[in-house]
N, C-alpha and C. Protein backbone atom coordinates (compact mmCIF):
# COMPACT_ATOMS: atom_id res chain seq x y z
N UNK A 1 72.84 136.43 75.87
CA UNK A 1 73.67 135.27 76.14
C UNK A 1 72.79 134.13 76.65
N UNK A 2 72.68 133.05 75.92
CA UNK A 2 72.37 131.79 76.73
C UNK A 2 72.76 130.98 77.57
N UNK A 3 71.86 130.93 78.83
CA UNK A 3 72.50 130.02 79.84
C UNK A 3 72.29 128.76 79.53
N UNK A 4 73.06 127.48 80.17
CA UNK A 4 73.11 126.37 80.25
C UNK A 4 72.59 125.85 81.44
N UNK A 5 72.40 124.75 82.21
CA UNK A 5 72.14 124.41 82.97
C UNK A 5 72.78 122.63 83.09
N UNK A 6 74.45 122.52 83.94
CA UNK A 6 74.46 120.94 83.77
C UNK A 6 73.77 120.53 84.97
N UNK A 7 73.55 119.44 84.90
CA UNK A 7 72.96 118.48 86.30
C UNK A 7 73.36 117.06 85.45
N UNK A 8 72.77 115.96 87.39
CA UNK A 8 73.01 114.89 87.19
C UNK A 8 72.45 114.46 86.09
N UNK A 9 72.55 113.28 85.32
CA UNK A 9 71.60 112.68 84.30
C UNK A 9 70.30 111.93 84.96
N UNK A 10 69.41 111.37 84.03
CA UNK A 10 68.33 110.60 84.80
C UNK A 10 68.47 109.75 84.32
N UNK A 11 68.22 108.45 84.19
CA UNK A 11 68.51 107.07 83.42
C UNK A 11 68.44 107.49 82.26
N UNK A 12 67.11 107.81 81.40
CA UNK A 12 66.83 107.88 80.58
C UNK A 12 67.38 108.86 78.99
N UNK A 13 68.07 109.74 80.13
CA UNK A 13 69.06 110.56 79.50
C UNK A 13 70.24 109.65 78.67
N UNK A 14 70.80 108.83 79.41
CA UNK A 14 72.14 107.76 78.89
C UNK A 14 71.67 107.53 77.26
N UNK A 15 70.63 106.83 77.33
CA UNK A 15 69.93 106.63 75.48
C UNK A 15 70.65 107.47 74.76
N UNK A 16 69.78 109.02 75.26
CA UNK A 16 70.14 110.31 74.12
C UNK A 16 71.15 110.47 74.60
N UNK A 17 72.56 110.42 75.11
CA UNK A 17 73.70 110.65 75.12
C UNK A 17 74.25 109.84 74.35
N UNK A 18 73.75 108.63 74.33
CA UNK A 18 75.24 107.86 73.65
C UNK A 18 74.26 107.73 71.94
N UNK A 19 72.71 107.83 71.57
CA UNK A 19 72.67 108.05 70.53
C UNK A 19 72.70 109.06 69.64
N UNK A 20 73.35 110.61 70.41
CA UNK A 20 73.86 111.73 70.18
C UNK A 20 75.24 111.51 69.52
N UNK A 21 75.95 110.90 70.22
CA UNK A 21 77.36 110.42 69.60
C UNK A 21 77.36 109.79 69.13
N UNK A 22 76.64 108.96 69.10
CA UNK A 22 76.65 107.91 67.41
C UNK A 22 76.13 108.33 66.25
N UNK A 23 75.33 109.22 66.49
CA UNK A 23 74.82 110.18 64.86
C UNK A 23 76.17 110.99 64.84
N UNK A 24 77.08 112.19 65.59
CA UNK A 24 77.85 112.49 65.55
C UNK A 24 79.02 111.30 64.55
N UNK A 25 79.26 110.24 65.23
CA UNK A 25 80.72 109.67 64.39
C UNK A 25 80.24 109.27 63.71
N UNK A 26 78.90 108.70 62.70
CA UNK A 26 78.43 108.68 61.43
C UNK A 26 78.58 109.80 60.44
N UNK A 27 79.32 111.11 61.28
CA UNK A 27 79.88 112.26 60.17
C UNK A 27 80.97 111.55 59.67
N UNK A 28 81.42 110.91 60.27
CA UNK A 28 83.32 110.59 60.57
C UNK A 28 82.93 108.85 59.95
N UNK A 29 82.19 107.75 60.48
CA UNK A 29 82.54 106.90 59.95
C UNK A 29 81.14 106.32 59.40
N UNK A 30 80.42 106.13 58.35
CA UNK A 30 79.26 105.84 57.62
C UNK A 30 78.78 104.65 58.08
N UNK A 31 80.09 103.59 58.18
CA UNK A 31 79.62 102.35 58.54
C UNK A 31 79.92 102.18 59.69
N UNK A 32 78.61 102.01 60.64
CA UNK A 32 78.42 101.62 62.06
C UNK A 32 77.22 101.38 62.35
N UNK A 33 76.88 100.69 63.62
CA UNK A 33 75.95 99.75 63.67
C UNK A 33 75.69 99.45 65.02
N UNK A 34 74.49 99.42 66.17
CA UNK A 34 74.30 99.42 67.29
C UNK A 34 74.33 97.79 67.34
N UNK A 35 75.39 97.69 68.04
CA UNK A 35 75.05 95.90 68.38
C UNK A 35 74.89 95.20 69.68
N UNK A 36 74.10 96.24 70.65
CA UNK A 36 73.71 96.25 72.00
C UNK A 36 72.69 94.70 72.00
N UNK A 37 72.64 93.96 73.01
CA UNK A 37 71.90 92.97 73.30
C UNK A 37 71.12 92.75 74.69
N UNK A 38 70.29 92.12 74.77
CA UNK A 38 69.27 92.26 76.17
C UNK A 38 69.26 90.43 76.20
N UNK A 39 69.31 89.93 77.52
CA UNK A 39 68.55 88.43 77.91
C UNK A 39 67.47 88.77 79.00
N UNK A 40 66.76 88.10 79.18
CA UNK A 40 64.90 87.76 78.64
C UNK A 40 65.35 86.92 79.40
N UNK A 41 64.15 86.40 81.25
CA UNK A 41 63.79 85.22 81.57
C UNK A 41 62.84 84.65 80.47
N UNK A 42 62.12 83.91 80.91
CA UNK A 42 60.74 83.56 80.73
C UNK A 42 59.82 83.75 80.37
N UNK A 43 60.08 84.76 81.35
CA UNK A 43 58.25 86.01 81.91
C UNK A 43 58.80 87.15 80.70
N UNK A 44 59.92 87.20 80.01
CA UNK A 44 60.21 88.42 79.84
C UNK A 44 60.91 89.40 80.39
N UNK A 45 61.37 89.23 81.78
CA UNK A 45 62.08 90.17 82.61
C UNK A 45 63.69 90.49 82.11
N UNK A 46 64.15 91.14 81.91
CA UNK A 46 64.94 91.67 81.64
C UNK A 46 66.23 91.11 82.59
N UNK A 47 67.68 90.08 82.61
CA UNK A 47 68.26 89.81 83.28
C UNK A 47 69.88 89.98 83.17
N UNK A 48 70.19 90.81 82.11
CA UNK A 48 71.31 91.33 81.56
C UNK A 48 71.32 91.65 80.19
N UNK A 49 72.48 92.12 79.77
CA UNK A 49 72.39 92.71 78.75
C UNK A 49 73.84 93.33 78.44
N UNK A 50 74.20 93.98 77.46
CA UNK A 50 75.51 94.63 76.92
C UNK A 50 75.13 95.92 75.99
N UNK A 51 75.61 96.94 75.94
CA UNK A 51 75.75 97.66 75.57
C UNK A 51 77.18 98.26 74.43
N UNK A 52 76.91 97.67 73.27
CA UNK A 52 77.95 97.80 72.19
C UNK A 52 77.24 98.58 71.18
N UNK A 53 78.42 98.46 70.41
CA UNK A 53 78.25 99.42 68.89
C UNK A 53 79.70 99.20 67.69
N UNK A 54 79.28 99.34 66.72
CA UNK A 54 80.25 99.05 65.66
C UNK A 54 81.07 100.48 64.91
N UNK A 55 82.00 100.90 64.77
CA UNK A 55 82.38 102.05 63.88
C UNK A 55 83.27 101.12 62.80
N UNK A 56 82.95 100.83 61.75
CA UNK A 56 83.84 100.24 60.94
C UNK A 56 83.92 98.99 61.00
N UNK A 57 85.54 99.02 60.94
CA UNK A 57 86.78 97.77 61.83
C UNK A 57 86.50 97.75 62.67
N UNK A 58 86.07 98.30 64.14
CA UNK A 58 86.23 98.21 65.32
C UNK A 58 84.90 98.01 66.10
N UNK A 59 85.06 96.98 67.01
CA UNK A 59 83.07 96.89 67.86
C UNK A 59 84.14 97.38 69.06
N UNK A 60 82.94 97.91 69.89
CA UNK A 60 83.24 97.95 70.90
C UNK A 60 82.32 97.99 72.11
N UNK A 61 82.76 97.10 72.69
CA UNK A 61 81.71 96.47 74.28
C UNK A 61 81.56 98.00 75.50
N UNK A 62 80.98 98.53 75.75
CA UNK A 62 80.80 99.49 76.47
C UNK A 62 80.54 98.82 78.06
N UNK A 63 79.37 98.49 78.05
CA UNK A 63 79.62 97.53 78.75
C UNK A 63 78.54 96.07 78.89
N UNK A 64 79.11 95.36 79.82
CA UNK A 64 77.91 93.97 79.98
C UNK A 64 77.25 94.19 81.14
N UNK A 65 76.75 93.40 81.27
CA UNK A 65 75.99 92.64 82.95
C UNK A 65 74.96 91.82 82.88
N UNK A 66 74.81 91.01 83.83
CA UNK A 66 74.63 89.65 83.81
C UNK A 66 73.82 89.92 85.55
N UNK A 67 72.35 89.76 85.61
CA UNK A 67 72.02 89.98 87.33
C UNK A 67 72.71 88.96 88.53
N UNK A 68 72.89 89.32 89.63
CA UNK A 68 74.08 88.43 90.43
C UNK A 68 73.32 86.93 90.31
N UNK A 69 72.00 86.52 90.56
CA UNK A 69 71.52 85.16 90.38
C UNK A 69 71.56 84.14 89.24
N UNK A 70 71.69 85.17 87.91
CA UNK A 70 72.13 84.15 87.01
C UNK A 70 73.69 84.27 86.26
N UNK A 71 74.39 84.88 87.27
CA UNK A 71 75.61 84.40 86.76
C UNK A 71 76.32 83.26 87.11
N UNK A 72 77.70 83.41 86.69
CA UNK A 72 78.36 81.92 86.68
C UNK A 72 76.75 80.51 85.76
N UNK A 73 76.14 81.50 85.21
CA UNK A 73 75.58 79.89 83.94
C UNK A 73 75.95 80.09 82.33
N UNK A 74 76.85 81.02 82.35
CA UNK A 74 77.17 80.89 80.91
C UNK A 74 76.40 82.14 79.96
N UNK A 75 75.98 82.83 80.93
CA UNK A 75 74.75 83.83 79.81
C UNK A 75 75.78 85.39 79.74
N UNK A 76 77.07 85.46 80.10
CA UNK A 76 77.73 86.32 79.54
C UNK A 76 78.77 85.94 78.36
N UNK A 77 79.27 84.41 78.57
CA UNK A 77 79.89 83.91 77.45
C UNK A 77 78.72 84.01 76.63
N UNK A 78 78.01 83.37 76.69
CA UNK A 78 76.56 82.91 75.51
C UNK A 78 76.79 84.72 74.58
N UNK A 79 76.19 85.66 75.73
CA UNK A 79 76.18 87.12 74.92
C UNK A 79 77.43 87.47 74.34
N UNK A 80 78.41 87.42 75.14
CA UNK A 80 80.18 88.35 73.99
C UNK A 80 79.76 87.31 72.78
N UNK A 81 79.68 85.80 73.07
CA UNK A 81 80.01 85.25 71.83
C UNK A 81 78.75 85.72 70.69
N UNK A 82 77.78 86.05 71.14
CA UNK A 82 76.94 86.51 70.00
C UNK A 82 77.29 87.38 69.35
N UNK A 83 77.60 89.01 70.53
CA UNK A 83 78.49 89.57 69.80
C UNK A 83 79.27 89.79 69.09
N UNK A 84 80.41 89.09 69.67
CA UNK A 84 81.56 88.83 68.60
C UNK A 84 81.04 88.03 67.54
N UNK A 85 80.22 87.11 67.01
CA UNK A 85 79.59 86.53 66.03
C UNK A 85 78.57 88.01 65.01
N UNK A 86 78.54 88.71 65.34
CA UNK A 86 77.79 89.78 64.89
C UNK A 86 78.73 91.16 64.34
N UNK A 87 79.26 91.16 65.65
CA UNK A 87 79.98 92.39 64.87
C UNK A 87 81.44 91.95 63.50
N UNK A 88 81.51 90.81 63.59
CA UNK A 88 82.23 89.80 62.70
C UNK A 88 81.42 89.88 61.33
N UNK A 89 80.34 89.59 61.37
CA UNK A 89 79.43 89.51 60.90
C UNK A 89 79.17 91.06 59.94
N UNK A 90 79.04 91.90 60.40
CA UNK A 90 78.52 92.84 59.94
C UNK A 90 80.47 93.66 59.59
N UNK A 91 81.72 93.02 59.66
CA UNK A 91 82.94 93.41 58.93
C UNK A 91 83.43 93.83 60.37
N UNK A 92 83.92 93.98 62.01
CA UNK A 92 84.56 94.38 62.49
C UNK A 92 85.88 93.34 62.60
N UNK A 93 86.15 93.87 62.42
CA UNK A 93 88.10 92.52 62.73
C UNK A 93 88.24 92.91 64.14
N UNK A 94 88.14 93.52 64.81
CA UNK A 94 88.71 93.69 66.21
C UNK A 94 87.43 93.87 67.28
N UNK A 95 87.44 93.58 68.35
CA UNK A 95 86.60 94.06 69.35
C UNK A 95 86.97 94.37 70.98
N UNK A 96 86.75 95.66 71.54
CA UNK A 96 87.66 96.49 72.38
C UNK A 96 86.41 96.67 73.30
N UNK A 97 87.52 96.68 74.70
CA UNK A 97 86.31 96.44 75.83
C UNK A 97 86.80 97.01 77.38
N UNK A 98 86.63 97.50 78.37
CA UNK A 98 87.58 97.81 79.31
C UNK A 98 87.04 97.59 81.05
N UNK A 99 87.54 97.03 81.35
CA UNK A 99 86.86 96.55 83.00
C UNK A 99 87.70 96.60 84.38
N UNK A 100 87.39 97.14 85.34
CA UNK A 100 88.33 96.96 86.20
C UNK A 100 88.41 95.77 87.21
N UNK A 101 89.52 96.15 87.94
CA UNK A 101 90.07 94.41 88.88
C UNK A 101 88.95 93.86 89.03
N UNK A 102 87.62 94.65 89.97
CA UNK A 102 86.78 93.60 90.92
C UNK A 102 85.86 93.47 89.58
N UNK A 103 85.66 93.58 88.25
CA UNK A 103 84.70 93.17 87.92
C UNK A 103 85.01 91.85 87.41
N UNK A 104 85.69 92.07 85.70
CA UNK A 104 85.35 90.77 85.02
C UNK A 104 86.92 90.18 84.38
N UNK A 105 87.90 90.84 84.63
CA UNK A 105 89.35 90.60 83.77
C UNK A 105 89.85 89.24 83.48
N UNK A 106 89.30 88.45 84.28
CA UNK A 106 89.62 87.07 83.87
C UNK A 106 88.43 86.20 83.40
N UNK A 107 87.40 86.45 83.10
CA UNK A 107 86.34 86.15 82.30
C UNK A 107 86.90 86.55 80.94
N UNK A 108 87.32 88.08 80.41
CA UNK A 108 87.79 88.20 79.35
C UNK A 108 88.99 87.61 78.92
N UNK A 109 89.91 87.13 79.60
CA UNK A 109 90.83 86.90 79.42
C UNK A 109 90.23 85.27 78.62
N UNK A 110 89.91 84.56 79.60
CA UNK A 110 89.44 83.21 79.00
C UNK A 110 88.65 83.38 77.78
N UNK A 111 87.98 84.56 77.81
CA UNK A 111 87.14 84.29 76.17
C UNK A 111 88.12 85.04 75.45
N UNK A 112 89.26 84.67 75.08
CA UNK A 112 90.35 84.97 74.23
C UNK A 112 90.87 86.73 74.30
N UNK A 113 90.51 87.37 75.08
CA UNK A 113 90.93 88.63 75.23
C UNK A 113 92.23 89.26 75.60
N UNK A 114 93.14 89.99 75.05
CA UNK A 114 94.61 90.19 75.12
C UNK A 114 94.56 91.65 76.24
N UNK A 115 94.61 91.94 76.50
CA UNK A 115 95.33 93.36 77.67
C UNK A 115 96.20 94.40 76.93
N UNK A 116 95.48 95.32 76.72
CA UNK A 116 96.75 96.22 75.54
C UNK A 116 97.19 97.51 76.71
N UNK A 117 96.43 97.57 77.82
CA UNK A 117 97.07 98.70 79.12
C UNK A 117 96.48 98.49 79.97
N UNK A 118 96.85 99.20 81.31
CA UNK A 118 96.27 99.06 82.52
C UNK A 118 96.62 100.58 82.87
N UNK A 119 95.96 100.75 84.16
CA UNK A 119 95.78 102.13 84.65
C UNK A 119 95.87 101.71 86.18
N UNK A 120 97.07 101.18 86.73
CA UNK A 120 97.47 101.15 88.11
C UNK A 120 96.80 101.62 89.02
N UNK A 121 95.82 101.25 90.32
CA UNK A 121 95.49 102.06 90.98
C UNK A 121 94.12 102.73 90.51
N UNK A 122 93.66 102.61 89.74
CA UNK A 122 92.81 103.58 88.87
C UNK A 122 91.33 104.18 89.92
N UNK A 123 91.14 103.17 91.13
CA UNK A 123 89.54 103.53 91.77
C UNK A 123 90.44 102.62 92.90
N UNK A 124 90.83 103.44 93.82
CA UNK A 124 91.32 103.08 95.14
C UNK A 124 92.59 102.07 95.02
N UNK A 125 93.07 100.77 95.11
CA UNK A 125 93.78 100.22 94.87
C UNK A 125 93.36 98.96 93.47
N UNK A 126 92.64 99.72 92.95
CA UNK A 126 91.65 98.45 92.04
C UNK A 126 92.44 99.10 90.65
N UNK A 127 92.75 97.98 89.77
CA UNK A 127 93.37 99.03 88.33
C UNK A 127 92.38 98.59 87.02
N UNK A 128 92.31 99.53 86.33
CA UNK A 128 91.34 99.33 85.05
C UNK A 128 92.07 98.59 84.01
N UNK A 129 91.96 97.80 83.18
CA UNK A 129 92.19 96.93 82.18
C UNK A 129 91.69 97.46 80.89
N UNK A 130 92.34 97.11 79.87
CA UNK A 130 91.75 97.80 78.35
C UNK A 130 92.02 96.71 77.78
N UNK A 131 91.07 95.74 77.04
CA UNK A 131 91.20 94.31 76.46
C UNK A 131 90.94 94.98 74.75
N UNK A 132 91.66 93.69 74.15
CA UNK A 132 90.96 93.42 72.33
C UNK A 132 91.09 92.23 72.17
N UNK A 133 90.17 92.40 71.02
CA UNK A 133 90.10 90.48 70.29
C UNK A 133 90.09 90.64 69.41
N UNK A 134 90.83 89.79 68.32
CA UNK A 134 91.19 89.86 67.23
C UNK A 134 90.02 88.79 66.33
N UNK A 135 88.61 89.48 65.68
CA UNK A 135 87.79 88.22 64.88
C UNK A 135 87.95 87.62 63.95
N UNK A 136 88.98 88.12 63.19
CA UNK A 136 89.20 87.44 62.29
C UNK A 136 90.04 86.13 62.01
């Protein structure tokens, strides 16, 4: 009998997890497409970024972030809208995304994002949000 062994992950693990499941739903859907993005100071430093992917019809935002000093300048609108310009681009009609109270719900909302559920309560008195956008 073979044992297993779970434990915590290490950063580097996240990669091969989520590009484990994306070779996985390439059984299931042929057309899909990593449409993850990184912003770059200057120097090169790394200052946010998003983490997406395409199955089909559907992109979907896993997640963003933006470091606390350069937000509020526009470099998370600047990124969804690339996104959404991309996964448009490459045939998704819809794009699906999910955030709770204290993060971003009215950022999405303003970049045209509709609310299809909520999860009351979901992390102490804070509730999770499930957004889409329609690209076409």
């Amino acid at each position: 009998m073979t044992r297993y062994t779970i434990k915590p992950a290490q950063e580097d693990a996240h990669e091969l997890v989520h590009s484990g499941l994306r070779s996985y739903n390439r059984r299931f859907v042929s057309d899909a497409a990593d449409l993850s993005l990184v912003v770059e100071d200057e120097a090169g430093n790394m200052i946010g970024g998003c983490d997406a992917f395409r199955l089909g019809d559907l992109a979907i935002l896993d997640a963003l972030w933006v470091a606390e000093p350069y937000r509020k300048n526009g470099l998370g609108s600047q990124m969804l809208r690339q996104l959404e310009q991309e996964a448009s681009h490459q045939g998704a009609t819809h794009l699906e995304l999910n955030t709770f109270e204290f993060q971003a719900p009215g950022f999405y909302e303003k970049m045209g994002y509709h609310c299809f559920g909520t999860i009351a309560s979901a992390i102490g008195n804070y509730c999770h949000y499930f957004y889409i956008k329609n690209l076409t």
